[in-house]
Protein backbone atom coordinates (compact mmCIF):
# COMPACT_ATOMS: atom_id res chain seq x y z
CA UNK A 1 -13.07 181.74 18.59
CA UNK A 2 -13.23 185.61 18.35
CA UNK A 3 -12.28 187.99 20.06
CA UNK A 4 -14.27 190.50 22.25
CA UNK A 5 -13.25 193.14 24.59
CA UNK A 6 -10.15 194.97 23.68
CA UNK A 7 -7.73 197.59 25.88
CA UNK A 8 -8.36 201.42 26.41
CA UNK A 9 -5.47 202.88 26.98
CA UNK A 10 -6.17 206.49 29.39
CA UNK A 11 -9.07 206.79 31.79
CA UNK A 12 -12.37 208.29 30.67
CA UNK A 13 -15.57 208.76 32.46
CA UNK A 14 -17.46 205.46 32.59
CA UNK A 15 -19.83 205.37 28.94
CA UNK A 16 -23.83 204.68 30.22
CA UNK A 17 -26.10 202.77 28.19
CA UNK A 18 -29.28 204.60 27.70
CA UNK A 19 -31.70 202.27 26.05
CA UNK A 20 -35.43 203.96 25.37
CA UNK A 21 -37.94 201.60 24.61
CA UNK A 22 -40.17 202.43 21.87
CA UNK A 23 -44.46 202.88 22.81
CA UNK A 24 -46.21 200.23 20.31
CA UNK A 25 -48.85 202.24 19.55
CA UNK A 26 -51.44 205.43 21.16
CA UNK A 27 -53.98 204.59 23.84
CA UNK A 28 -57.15 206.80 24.27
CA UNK A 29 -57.32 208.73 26.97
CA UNK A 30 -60.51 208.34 29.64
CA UNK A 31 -63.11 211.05 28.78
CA UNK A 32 -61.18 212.16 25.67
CA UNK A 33 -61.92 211.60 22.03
CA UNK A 34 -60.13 208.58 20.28
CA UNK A 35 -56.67 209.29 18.68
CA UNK A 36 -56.39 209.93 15.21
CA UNK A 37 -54.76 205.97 13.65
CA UNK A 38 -50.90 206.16 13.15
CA UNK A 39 -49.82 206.55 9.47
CA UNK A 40 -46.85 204.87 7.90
CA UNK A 41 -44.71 205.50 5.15
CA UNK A 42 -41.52 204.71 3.56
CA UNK A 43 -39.04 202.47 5.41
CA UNK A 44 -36.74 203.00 8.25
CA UNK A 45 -33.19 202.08 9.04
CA UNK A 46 -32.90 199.83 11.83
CA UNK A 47 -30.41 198.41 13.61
CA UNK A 48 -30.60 194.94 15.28
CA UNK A 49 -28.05 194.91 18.54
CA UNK A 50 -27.49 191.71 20.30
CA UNK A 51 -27.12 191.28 24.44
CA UNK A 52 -26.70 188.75 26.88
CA UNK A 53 -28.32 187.79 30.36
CA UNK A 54 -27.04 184.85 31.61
CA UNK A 55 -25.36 183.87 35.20
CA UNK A 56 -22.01 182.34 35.44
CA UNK A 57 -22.63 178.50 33.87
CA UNK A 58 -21.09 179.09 30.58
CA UNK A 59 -18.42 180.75 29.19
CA UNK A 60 -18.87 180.72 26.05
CA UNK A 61 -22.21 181.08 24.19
CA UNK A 62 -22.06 181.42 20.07
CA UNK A 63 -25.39 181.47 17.77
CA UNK A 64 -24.84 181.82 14.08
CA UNK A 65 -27.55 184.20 11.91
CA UNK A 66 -29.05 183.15 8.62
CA UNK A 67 -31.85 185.24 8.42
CA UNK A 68 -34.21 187.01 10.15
CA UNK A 69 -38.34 188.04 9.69
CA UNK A 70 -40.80 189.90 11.73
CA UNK A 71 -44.26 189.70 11.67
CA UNK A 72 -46.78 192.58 10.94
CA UNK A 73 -49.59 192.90 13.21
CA UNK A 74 -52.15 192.45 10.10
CA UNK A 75 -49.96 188.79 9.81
CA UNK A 76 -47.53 189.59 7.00
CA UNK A 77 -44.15 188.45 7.32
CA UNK A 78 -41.48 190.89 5.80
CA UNK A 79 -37.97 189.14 5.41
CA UNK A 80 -35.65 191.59 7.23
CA UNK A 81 -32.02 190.24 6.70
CA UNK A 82 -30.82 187.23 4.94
CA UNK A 83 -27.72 185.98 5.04
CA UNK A 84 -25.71 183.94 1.82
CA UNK A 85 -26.59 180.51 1.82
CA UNK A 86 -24.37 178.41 3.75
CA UNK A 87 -22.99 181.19 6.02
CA UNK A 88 -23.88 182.81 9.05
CA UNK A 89 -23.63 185.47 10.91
CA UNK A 90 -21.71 185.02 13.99
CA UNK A 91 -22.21 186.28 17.66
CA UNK A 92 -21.30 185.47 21.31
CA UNK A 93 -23.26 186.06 24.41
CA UNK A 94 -21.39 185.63 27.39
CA UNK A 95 -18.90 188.89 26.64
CA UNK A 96 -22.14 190.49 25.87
CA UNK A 97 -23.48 189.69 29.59
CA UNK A 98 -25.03 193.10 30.26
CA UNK A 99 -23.46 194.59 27.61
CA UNK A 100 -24.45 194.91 23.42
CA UNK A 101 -23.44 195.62 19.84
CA UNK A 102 -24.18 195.85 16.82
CA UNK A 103 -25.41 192.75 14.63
CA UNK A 104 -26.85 194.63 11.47
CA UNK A 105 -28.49 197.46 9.99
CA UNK A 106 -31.56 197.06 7.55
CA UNK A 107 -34.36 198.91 6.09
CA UNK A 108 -37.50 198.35 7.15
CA UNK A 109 -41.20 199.12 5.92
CA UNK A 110 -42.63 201.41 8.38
CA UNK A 111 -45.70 199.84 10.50
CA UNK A 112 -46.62 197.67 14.06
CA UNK A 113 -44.86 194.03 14.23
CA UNK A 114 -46.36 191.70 16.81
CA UNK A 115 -43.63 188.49 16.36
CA UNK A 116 -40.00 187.78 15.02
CA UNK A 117 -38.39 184.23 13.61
CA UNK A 118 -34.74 183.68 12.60
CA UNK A 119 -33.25 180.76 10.37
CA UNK A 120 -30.15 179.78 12.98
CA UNK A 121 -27.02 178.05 11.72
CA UNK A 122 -24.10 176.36 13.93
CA UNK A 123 -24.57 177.16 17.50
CA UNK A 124 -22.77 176.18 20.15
CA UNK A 125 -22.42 176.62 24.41
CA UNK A 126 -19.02 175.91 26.47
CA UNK A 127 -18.18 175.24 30.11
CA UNK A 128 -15.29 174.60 32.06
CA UNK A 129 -15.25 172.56 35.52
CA UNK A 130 -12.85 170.62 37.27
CA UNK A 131 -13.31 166.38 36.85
CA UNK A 132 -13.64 164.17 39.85
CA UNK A 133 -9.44 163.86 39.55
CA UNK A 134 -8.87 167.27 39.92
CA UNK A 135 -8.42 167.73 36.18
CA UNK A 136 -9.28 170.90 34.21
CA UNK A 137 -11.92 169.94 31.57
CA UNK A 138 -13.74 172.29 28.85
CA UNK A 139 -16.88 171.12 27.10
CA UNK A 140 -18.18 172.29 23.98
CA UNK A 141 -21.61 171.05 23.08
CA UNK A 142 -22.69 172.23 19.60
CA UNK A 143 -25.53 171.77 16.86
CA UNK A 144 -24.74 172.05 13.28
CA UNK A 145 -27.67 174.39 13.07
CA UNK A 146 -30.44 174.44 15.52
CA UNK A 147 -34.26 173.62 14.55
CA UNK A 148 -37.02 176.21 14.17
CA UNK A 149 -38.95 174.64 16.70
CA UNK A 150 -36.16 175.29 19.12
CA UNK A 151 -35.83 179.15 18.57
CA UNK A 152 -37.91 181.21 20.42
CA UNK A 153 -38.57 184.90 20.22
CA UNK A 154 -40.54 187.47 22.87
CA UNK A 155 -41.90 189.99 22.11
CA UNK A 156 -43.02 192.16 25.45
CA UNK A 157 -44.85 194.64 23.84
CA UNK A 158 -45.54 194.78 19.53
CA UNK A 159 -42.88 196.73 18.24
CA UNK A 160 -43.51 200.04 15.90
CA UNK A 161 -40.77 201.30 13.31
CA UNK A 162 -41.47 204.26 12.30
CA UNK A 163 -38.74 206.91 11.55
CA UNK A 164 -35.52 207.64 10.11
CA UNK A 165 -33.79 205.02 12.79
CA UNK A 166 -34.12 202.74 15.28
CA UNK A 167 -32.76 199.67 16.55
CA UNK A 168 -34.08 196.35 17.49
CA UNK A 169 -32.39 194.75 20.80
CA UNK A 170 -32.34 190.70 20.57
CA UNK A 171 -31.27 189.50 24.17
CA UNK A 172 -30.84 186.57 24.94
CA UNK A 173 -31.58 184.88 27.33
CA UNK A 174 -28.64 181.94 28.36
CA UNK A 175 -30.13 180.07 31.16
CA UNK A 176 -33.22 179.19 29.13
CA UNK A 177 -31.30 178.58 25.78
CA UNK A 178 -29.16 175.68 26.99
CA UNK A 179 -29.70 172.28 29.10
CA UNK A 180 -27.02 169.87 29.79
CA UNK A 181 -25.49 167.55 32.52
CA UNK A 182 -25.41 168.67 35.69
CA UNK A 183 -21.71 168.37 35.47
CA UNK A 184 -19.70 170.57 32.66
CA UNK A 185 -17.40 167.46 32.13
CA UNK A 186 -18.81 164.67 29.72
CA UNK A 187 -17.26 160.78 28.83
CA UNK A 188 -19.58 160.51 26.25
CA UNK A 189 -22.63 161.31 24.08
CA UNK A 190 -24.91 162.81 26.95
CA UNK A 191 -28.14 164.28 26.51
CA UNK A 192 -28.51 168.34 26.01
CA UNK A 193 -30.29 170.50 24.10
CA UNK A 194 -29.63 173.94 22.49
CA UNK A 195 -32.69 176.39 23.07
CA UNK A 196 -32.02 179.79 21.66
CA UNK A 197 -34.82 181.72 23.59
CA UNK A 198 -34.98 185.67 22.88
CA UNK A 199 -36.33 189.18 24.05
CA UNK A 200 -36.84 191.50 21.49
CA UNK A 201 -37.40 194.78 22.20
CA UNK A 202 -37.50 198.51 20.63
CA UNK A 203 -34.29 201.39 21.04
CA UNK A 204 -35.05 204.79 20.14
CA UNK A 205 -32.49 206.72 18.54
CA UNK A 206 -33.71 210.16 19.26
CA UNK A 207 -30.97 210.28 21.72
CA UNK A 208 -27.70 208.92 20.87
CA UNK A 209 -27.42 205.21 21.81
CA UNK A 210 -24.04 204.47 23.62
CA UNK A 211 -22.19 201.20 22.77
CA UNK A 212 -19.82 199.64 24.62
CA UNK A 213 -16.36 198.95 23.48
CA UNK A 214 -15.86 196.74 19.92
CA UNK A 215 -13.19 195.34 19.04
CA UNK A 216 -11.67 194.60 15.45
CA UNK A 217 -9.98 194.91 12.35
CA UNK A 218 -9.89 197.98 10.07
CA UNK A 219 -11.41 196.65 6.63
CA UNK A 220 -10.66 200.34 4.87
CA UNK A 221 -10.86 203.97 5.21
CA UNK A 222 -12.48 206.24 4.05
CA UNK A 223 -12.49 210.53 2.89
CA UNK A 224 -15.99 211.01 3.81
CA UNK A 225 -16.53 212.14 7.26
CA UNK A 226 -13.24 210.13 8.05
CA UNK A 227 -15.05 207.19 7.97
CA UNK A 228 -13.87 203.54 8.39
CA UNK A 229 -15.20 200.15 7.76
CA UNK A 230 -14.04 197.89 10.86
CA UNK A 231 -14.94 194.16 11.08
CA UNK A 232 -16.03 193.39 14.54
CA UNK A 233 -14.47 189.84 16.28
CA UNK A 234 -18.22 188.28 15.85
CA UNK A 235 -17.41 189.04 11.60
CA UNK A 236 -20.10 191.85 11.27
CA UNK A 237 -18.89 194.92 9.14
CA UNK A 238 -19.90 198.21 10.62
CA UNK A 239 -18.75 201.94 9.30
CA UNK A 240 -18.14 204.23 11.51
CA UNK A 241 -17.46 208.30 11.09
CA UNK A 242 -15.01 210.45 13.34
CA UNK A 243 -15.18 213.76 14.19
CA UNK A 244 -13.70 216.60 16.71
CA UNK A 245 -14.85 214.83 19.35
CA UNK A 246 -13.44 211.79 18.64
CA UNK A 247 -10.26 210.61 21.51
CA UNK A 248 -7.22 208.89 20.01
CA UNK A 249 -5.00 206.62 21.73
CA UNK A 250 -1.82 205.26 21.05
CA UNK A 251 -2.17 207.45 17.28
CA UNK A 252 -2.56 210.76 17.37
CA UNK A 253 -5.26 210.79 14.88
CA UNK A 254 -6.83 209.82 11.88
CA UNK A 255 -4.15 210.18 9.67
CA UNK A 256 -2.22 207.85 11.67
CA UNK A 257 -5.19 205.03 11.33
CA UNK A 258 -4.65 202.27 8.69
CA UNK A 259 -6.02 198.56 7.08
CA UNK A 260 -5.24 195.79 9.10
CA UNK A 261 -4.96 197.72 12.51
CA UNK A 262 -6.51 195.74 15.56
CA UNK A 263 -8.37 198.62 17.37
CA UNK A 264 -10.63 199.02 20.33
CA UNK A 265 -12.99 201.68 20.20
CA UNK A 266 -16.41 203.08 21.84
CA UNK A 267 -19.06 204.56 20.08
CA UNK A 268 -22.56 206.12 19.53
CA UNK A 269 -25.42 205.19 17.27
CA UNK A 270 -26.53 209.03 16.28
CA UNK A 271 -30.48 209.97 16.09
CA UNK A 272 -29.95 208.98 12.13
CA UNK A 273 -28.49 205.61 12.43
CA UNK A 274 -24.76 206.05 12.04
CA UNK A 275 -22.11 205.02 13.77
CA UNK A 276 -19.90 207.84 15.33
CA UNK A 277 -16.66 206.68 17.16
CA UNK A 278 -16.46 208.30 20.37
CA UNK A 279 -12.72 206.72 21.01
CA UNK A 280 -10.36 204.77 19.14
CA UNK A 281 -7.57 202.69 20.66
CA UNK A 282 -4.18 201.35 19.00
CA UNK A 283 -2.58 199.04 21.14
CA UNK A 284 -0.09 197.97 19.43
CA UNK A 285 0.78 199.22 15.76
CA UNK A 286 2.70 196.79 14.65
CA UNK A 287 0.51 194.26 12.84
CA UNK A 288 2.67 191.98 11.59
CA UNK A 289 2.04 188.14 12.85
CA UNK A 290 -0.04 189.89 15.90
CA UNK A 291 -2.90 188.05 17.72
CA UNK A 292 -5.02 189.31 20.46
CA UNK A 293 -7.70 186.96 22.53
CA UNK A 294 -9.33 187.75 25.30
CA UNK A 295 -11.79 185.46 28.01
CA UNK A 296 -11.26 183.70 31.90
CA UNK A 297 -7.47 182.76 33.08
CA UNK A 298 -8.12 178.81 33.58
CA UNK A 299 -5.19 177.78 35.18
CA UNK A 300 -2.02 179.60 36.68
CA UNK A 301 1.41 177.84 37.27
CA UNK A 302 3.66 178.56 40.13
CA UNK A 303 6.26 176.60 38.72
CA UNK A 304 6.93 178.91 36.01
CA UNK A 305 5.41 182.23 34.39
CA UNK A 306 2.77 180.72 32.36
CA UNK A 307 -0.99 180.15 32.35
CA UNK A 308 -3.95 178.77 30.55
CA UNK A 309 -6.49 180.96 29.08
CA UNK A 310 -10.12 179.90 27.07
CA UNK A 311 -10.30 181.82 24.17
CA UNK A 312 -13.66 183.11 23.87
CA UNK A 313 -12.78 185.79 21.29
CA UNK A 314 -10.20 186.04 19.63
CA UNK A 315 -8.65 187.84 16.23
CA UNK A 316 -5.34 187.51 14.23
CA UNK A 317 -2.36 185.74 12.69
CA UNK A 318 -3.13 182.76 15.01
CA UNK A 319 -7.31 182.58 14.19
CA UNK A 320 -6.28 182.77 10.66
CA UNK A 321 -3.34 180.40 10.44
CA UNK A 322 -5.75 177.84 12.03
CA UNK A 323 -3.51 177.46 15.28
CA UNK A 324 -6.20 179.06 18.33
CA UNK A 325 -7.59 176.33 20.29
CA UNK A 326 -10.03 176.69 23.41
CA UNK A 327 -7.08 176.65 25.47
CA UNK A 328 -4.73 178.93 24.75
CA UNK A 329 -1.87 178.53 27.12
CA UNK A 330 0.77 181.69 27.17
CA UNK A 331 4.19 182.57 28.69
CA UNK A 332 4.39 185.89 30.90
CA UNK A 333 8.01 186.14 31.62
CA UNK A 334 8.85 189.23 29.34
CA UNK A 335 4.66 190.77 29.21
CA UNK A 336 3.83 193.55 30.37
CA UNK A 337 0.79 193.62 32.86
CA UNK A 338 -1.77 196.17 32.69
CA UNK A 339 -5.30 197.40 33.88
CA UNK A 340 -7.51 198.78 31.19
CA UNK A 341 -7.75 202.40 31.46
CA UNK A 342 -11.67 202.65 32.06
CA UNK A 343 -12.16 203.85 35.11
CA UNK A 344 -11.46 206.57 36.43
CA UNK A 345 -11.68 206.40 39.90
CA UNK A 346 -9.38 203.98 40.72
CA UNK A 347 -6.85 205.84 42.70
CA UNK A 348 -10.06 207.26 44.79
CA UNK A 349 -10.77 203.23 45.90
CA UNK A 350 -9.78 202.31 49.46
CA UNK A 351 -7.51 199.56 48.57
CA UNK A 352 -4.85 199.61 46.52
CA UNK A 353 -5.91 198.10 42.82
CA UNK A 354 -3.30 196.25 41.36
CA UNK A 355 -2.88 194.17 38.47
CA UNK A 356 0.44 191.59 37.64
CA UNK A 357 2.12 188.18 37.67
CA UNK A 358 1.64 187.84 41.27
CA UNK A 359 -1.63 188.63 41.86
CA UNK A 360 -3.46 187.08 38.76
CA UNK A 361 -5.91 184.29 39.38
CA UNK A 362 -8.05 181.80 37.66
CA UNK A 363 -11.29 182.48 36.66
CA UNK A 364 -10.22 186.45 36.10
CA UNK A 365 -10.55 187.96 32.72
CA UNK A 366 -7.33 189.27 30.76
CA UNK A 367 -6.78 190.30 27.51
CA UNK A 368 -3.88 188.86 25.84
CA UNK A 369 -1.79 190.28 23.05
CA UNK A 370 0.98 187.99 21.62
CA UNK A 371 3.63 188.20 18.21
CA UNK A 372 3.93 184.05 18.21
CA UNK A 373 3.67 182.81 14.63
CA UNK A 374 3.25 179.13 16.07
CA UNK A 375 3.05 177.27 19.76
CA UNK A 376 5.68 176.08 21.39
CA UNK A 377 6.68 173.53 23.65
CA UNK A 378 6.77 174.81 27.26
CA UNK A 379 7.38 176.89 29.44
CA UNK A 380 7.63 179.62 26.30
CA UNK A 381 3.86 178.51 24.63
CA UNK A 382 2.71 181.59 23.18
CA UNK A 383 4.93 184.04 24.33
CA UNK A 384 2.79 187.39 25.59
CA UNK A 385 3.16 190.62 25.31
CA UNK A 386 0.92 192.33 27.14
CA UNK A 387 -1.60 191.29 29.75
CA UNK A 388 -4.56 193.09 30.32
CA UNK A 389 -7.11 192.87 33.03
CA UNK A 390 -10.47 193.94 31.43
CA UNK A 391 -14.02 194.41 32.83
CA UNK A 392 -16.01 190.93 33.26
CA UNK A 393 -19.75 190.67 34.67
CA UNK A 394 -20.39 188.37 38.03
CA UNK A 395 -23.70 187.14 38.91
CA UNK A 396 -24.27 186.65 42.73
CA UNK A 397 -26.21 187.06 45.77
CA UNK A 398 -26.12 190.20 48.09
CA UNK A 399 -25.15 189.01 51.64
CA UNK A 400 -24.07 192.28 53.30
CA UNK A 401 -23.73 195.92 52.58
CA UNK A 402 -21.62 198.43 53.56
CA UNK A 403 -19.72 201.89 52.88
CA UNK A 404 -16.08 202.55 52.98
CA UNK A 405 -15.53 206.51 51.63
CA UNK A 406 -17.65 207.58 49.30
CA UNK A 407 -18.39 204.12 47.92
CA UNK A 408 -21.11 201.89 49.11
CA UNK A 409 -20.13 197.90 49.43
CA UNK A 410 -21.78 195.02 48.51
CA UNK A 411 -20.39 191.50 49.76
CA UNK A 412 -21.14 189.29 46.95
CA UNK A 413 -22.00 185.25 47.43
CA UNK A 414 -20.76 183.34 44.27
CA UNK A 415 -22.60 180.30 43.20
CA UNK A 416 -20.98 176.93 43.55
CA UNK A 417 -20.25 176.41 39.33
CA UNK A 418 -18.94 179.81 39.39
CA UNK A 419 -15.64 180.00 37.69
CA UNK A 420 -13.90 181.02 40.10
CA UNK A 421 -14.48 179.28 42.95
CA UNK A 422 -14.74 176.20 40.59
CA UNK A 423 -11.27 176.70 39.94
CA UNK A 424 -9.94 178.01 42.89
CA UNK A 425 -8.72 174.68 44.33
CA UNK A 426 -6.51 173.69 41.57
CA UNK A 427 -3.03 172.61 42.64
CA UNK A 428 0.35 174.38 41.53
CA UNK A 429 -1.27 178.02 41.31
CA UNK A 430 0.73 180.74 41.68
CA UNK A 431 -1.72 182.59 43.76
CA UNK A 432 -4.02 181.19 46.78
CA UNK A 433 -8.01 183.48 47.28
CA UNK A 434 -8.40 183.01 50.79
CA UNK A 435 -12.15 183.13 49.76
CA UNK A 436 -13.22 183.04 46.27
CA UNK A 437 -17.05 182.40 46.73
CA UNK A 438 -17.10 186.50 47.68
CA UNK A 439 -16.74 189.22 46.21
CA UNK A 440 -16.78 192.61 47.85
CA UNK A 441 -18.47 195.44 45.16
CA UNK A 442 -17.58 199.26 45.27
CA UNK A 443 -20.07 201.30 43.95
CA UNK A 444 -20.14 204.74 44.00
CA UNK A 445 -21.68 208.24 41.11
CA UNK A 446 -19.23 206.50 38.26
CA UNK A 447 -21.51 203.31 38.58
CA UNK A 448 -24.14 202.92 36.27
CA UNK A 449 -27.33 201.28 37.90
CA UNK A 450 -29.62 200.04 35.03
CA UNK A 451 -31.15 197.54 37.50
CA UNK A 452 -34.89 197.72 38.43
CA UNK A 453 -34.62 195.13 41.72
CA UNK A 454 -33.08 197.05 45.00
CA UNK A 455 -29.73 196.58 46.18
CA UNK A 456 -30.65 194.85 48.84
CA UNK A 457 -29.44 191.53 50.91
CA UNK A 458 -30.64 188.42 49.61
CA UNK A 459 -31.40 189.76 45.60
CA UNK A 460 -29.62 188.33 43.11
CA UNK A 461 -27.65 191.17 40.75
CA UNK A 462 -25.29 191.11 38.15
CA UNK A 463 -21.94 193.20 38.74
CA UNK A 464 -19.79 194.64 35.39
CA UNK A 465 -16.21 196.39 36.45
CA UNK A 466 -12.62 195.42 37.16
CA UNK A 467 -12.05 192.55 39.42
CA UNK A 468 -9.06 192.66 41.90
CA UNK A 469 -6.90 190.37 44.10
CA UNK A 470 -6.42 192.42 46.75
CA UNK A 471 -3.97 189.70 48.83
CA UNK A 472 -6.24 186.99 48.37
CA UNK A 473 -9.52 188.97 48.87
CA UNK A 474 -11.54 189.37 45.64
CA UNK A 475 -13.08 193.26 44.99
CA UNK A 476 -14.36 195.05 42.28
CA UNK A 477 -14.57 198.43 40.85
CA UNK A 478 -18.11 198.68 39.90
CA UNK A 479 -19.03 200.42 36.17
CA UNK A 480 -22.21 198.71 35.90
CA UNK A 481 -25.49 196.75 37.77
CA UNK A 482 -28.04 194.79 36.40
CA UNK A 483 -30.80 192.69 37.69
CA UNK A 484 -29.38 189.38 38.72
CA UNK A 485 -29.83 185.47 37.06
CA UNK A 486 -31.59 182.85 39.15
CA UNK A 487 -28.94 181.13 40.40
CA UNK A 488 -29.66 177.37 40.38
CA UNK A 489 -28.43 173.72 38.72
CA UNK A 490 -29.00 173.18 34.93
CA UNK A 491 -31.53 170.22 34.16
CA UNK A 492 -31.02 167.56 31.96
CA UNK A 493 -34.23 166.44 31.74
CA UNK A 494 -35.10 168.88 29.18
CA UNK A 495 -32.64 168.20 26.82
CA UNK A 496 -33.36 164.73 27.19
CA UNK A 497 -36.93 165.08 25.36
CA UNK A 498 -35.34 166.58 22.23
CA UNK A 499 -34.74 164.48 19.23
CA UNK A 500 -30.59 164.49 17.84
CA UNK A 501 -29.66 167.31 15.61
CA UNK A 502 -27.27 166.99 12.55
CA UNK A 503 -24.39 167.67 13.19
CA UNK A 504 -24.73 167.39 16.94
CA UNK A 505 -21.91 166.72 18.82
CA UNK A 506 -19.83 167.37 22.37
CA UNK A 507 -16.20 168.09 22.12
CA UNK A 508 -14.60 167.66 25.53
CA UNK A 509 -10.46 168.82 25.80
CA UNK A 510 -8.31 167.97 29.41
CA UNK A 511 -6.05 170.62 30.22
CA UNK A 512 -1.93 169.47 29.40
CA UNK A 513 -0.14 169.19 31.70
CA UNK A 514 2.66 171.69 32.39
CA UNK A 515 6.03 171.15 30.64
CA UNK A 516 8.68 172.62 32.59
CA UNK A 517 11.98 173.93 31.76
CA UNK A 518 14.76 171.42 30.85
């Protein structure tokens, strides 16, 4: 596991994603004379981003890259990226719900390309749900690599590159990539099927491109442009330039940057391709033994100031001693609790947003930052020291709207396999939602809405900010709105037609149970 979103440490205005898509080609015009034929030369850089759209089934979604092709719309296939044989190139989907980064950057011979195809290594999907018992489970059903016949790539409209840069967004799309039980929880080999299914569609860079946060480790640094090679949680190795615009926290600049720092960072792909960091985080600069993950709090115990988190990303001492695990359980007693310093307009919200031991509840997404060179026996685990809530996207239906101030509400239905309330009934928590199906949504000018449904009762949306117990009522700070997932049961009849894979198997791990204090 890997890690993905990391802390920012002062507010800032809320970063938008502006994403042009790219015209294939020129029309003719009614009554006009026909358009002089496009003419290509040379290659251009372009960068492939990966996203997510997926409702609240999985947590954890990871596809491994060998190679990638596109076709040319006279039928020639150019080879755009290939990977060393036997590895991949990693990437999850689920922190990338709504969100994107980089995967690669490539030359490419100018022209039109009506198709794409990938060679896909080890992939695999992971869910958590409670067993008929009560018990906390987490499935992982993986391929060793997933057949061609399985991958499939959309194309909406053929894509031109043309240019000095562009970029090439591959989103995928989780609810058609995946079938399995209808329950998360398995007691055997049951039937599923792993069904990478892609859109693929053209950014412009003609306007800077705004990423969201990355996460990682710096590789090296640089003199030119103060440049730095970071290696992103996923693996990929991305340079990045700084300049006077460039925000530092926890360092007071560049000169204060060095290898091996875990940082969290924003940034912009310019109108030539590169990479300039638009903020640069230090959390904590002491590297030595330190290990960061970050995914959903699993389970909370009242009986003593520890919980359970899955691991969906993670980076450190403990990935590369060989000691994270999907469950990653942790000891609070001495952390420090925190709210990522996004947002700035939480003081303006009409309840009071909080963030601590008290209040933190299962199915809510922390980032975790710990010194622990090994795990130990409870109630100390993996001794934290700091806890972080970050930004996590819900997928829902619209059952009532409001305004309170200058925001406007949305009451938010969950779905039934919704983490949250999922989890919600566990015994022994140290917290109690009075109702964690709903979810009540501030939005206000700070949101960005890159959703083409309406707000309106009865659609389904996806909502990105900072999720709150407000004494047992769930709300969130809105940064960000998308159009929604169809929320409805995975089939297993699907996965039931495919033949086995190599390599195909289900890894299913029960939650310990809590060792108290002696």
């Amino acid at each position: 596991m890997k890690l993905g979103t990391r802390i920012i440490l002062r507010a800032t205005t809320i970063l938008r994603i502006s994403l042009v898509l790219l015209l294939a080609g020129f029309g003719t015009g009614c009554g006009s004379s026909p358009q002089p034929a496009q003419i290509f030369s040379g290659n251009t850089a372009v960068t492939a981003l990966v996203s997510g759209t997926a409702n609240d089934q999985l947590a954890v979604f990871n596809i491994g890259f060998q190679s990638f092709s596109l076709t040319s719309k006279a039928g020639g296939t150019v080879n755009v990226w290939t990977m060393p044989q036997n590895t991949s190139q990693d990437a999850e989907f689920i922190h990338l719900n709504a969100s994107l980064e980089p995967l690669f950057t490539v030359s490419v011979p100018q022209g039109i390309y009506t198709a794409a195809s990938a060679s896909l290594g080890p992939a695999s999907f992971t869910c958590s749900a409670l067993d008929t018992s009560g018990t906390l489970n987490t499935s992982t059903f993986a391929y060793g690599y997933v057949p061609a016949n399985q991958v499939t790539f959309t194309l909406p409209e053929p894509i031109t590159v043309t240019g000095n840069a562009m970029g090439l967004l591959l989103n995928l799309q989780v609810s058609q990539s995946a079938t399995y039980p209808s329950t998360c929880y398995v007691t055997g080999i049951e039937p599923f099927s792993i069904n990478p299914t892609f859109n693929v569609t053209a950014l412009s860079f003609s306007a800077p491109v705004q990423e969201p946060l990355l996460d990682g480790e710096i590789a090296s640094l640089g003199s030119a442009n103060n440049s730095f090679d970071l290696v992103l949680a996923d693996g990929q190795t991305i340079t990045f330039n700084t300049g006077e615009s460039t925000v530092y926290q926890g360092v007071s600049g560049f000169s204060q940057l060095s290898a091996g720092m875990l940082i969290d960072m924003a940034a912009t792909i310019q109108s030539d391709g590169s990479q300039l960091a638009a903020r640069i985080s230090v959390q904590d600069s002491d590297t030595s033994n330190l290990s960061v993950s970050t995914g959903p709090v699993l389970q909370t115990a009242a009986s003593q100031p520890s919980f359970f988190s899955l691991a969906r990303q993670a980076q450190g001492y403990l990935v590369t001693s060989n000691q994270e695990s999907v469950f990653s359980p942790y000891s609070y007693g001495n952390a420090s609790f925190q709210i990522l310093g996004r947002f700035i307009n939480l003081q303006s919200l009409p309840f009071v947003p909080s963030f601590n031991a008290s209040n933190i509840f299962d199915g809510q997404n922390v980032y975790v930052a710990t010194h622990a060179t090994t795990l130990q026996g409870g109630p100390v685990y993996f001794p934290a020291t700091t806890v972080t809530m970050i930004p996590q996207t819900i997928n829902g239906t619209i059952s009532g709207t409001s305004t309170e101030g200058s925001f406007t509400t949305y009451t938010v239905t969950l779905a039934s396999y919704d983490l949250i309330p999922n989890l919600a009934v566990q015994a022994g928590q140290n917290t109690v939602l009075s109702d964690p199906s709903t979810v009540v949504v501030y939005v206000d000018s700070n949101t960005s809405l890159l959703n083409t449904q309406p707000l309106a009762v009865g659609n389904v949306m996806r909502f990105n900010g900072m999720l709150f117990n407000d004494n047992g009522t769930l709300r969130m700070d809105c940064g960000q709105v998308n159009d929604g997932v169809t929320i409805q049961p995975q089939s297993q009849s699907a996965a039931a037609s495919k033949p086995r894979v190599p390599g195909q198997r289900i890894i299913t791990k029960r939650a310990p149970a809590w060792r108290e204090s002696r």
